[in-house]
Protein backbone atom coordinates (compact mmCIF):
# COMPACT_ATOMS: atom_id res chain seq x y z
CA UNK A 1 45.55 74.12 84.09
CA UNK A 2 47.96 70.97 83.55
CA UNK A 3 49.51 69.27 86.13
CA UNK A 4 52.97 66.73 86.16
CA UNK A 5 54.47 64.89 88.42
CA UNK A 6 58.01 64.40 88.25
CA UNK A 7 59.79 61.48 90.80
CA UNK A 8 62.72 59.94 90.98
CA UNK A 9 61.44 56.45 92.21
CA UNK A 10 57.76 55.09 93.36
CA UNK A 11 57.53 52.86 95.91
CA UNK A 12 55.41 50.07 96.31
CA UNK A 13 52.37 50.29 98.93
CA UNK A 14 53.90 48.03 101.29
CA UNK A 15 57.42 49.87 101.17
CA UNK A 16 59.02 46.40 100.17
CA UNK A 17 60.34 47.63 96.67
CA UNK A 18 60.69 50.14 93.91
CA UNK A 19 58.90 50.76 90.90
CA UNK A 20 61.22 51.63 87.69
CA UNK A 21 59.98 54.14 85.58
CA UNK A 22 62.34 54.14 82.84
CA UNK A 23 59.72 52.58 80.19
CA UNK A 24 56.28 53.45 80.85
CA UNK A 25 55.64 49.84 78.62
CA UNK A 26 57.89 47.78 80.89
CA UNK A 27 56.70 44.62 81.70
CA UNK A 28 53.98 44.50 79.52
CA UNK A 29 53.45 41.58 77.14
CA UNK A 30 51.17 39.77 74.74
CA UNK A 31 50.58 38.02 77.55
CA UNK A 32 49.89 40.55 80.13
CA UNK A 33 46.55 42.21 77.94
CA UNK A 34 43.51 41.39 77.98
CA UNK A 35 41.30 38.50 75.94
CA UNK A 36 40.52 40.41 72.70
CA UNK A 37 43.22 42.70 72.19
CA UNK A 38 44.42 42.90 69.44
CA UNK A 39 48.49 41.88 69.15
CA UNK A 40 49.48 42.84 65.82
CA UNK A 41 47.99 43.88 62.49
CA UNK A 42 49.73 42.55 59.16
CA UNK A 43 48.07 44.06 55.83
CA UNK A 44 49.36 43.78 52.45
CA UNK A 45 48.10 45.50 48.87
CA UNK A 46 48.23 44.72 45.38
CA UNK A 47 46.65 45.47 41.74
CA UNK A 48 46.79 41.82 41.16
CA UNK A 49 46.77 40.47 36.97
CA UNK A 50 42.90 39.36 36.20
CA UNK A 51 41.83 36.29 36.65
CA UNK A 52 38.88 34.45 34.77
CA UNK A 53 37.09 31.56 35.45
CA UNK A 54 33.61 29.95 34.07
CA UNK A 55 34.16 27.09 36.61
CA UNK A 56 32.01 26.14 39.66
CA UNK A 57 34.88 24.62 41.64
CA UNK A 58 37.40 26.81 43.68
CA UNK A 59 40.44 28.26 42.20
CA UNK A 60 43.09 30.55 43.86
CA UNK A 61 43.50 34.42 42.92
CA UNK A 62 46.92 33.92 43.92
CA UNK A 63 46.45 36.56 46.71
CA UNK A 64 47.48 34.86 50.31
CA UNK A 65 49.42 36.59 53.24
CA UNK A 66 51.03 34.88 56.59
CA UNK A 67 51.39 36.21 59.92
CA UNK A 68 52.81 34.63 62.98
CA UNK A 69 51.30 34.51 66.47
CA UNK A 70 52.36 34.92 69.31
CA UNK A 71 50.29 31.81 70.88
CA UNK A 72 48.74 29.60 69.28
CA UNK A 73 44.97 29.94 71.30
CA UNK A 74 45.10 33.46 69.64
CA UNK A 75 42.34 34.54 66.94
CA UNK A 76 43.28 35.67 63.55
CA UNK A 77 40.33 38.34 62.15
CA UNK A 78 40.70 38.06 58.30
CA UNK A 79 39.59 40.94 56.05
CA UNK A 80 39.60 41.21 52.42
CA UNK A 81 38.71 44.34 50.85
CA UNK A 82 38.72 46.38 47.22
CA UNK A 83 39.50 45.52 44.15
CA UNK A 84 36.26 44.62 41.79
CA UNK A 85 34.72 41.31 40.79
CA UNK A 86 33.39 41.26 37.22
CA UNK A 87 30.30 38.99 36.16
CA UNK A 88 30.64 38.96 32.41
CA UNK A 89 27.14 37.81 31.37
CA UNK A 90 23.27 38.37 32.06
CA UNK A 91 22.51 36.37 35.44
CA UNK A 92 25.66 35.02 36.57
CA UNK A 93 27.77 35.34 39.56
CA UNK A 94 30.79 35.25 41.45
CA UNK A 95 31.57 34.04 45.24
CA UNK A 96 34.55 34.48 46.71
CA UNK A 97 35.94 32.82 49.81
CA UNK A 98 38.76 32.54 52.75
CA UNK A 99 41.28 29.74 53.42
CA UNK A 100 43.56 29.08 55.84
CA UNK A 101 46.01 27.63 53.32
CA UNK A 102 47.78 23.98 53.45
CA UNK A 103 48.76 23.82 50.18
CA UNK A 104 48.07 25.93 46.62
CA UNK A 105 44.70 24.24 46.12
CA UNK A 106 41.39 24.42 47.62
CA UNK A 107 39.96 22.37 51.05
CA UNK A 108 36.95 22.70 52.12
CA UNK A 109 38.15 21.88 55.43
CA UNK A 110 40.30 24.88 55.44
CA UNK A 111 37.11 27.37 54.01
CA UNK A 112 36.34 29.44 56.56
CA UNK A 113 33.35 30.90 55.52
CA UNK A 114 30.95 28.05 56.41
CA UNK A 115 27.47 29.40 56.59
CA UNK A 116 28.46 32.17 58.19
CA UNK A 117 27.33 35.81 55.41
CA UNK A 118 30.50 37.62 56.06
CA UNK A 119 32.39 35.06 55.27
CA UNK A 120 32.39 35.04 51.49
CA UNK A 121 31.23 37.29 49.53
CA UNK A 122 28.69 36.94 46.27
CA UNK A 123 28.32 39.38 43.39
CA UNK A 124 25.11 38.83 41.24
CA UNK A 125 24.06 39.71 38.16
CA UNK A 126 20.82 40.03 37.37
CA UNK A 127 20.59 42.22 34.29
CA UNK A 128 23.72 42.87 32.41
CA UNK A 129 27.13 42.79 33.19
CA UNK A 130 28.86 44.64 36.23
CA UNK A 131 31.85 45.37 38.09
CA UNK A 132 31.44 45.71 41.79
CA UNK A 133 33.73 46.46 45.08
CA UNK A 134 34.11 43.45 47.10
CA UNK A 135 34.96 42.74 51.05
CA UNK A 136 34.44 39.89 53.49
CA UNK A 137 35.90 39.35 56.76
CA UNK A 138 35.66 36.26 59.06
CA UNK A 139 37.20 35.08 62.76
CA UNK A 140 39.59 32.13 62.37
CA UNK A 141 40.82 30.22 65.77
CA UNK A 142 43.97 28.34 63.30
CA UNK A 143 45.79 26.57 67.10
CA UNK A 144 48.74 27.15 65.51
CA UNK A 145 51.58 30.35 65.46
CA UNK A 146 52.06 30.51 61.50
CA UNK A 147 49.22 30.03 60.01
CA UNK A 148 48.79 31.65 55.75
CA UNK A 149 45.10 32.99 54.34
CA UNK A 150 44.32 32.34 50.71
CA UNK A 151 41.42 34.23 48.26
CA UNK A 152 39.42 31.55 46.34
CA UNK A 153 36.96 32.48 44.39
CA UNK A 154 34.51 30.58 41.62
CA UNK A 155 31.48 31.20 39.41
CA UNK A 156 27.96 31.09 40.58
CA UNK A 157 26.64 29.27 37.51
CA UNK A 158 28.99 26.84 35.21
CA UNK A 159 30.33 27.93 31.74
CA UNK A 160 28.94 31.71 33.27
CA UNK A 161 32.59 34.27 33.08
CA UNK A 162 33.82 35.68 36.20
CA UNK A 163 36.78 37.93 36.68
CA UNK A 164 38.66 38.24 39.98
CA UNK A 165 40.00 41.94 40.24
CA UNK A 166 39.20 43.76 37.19
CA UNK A 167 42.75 45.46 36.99
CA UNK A 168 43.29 49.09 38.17
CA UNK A 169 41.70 48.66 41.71
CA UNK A 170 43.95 48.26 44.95
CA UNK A 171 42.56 44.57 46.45
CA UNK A 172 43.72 44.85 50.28
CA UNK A 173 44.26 41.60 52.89
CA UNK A 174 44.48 42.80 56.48
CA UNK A 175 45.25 40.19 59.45
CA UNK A 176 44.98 41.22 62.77
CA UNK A 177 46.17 39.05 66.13
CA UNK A 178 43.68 39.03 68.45
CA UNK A 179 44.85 37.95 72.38
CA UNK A 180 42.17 34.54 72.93
C-alpha cells in the first residue's frame, strides 16, 4: 500500500513561519551539502590523431579539459580512461601522467601523480610489441575555481617508440567537483 500526503503549507515547529513547498530543491546549494559530495561532473571524449614519441622527457597528447568550481577549497577527482598505448619494440615502455596545466608544456610542479600508483599509468613490454587499455585517476586540491588537466605522456627507455592512442579507441577525461 502507498501512502501521500498532500498540504497546502507546513509550518515550522515553533508556529513562527511557513515552509514553501514549491521546489522540493529550494534552498539547497553547493554550499549547503556535505564535505565530499560531489558538485558537478564534466567528461569529454575523443579518438584523438596518434602520437609518437622515443623521448624520455614529457610531451603533451594534446588531450586537456577545464572545469570551473564553485569554491576554490573544492577537490577536483581526475580520471583518464580508454584509448590504447602502443610500445613499439621488445622491452620498452610508456608512462603516462596528469597535469594541472599552466601553460602547453610540462611542470613537474603541476604533475600530479607524485609517487602516488594511480596516478600515472605504465605500460611495459616485456616480449614483443603490444597495445593495451589505459586509465589513471588521481585527487587534485588546485585552490583555485578554473583550474585545466593535461595528458602527458613519455617513453620508459630513450630512442624506445611509444604511441599515445593507437587510433580507433574512444580515450575519455572525466572531472568531477567534489564539495572540500
Amino acid at each position: 500500500m502507498t501512502s501521500k500526503l498532500k498540504t497546502d503549507v507546513l509550518e515550522t515547529v515553533s508556529g513562527s513561519g511557513t515552509i514553501a513547498l514549491t521546489n522540493q530543491l529550494s534552498g539547497m546549494t553547493s554550499a549547503s551539502v556535505p564535505t565530499g559530495s560531489v558538485l558537478q561532473v564534466v567528461s569529454a571524449s575523443a579518438d584523438p590523431a596518434t602520437i609518437s614519441t622515443t623521448s624520455v622527457s614529457y610531451i603533451s597528447t594534446g588531450q586537456s579539459l577545464a572545469i570551473t568550481l564553485s569554491s576554490s577549497s573544492n577537490k577536483v577527482l581526475v580520471s583518464v580512461s580508454g584509448g590504447t598505448a602502443y610500445c613499439g619494440v621488445y622491452n620498452g615502455g610508456m608512462i603516462e601522467t596528469i597535469c594541472r596545466q599552466t601553460s602547453t608544456t610540462y611542470s613537474q610542479s603541476n604533475d600530479l601523480a607524485g609517487s602516488s600508483a594511480s596516478g600515472f599509468t605504465e605500460i611495459y613490454n616485456g616480449s614483443a610489441t603490444n597495445a593495451a587499455p589505459h586509465s589513471m585517476s588521481v585527487l587534485d586540491t588546485p585552490n583555485t575555481t578554473n583550474p585545466t588537466y593535461q595528458i602527458f605522456f613519455r617513453s620508459r627507455i630513450t630512442g624506445r617508440s611509444v604511441l599515445f592512442h593507437d587510433a580507433g579507441h574512444v580515450f575519455t577525461i572525466t572531472l568531477m567537483e567534489i564539495k572540500g
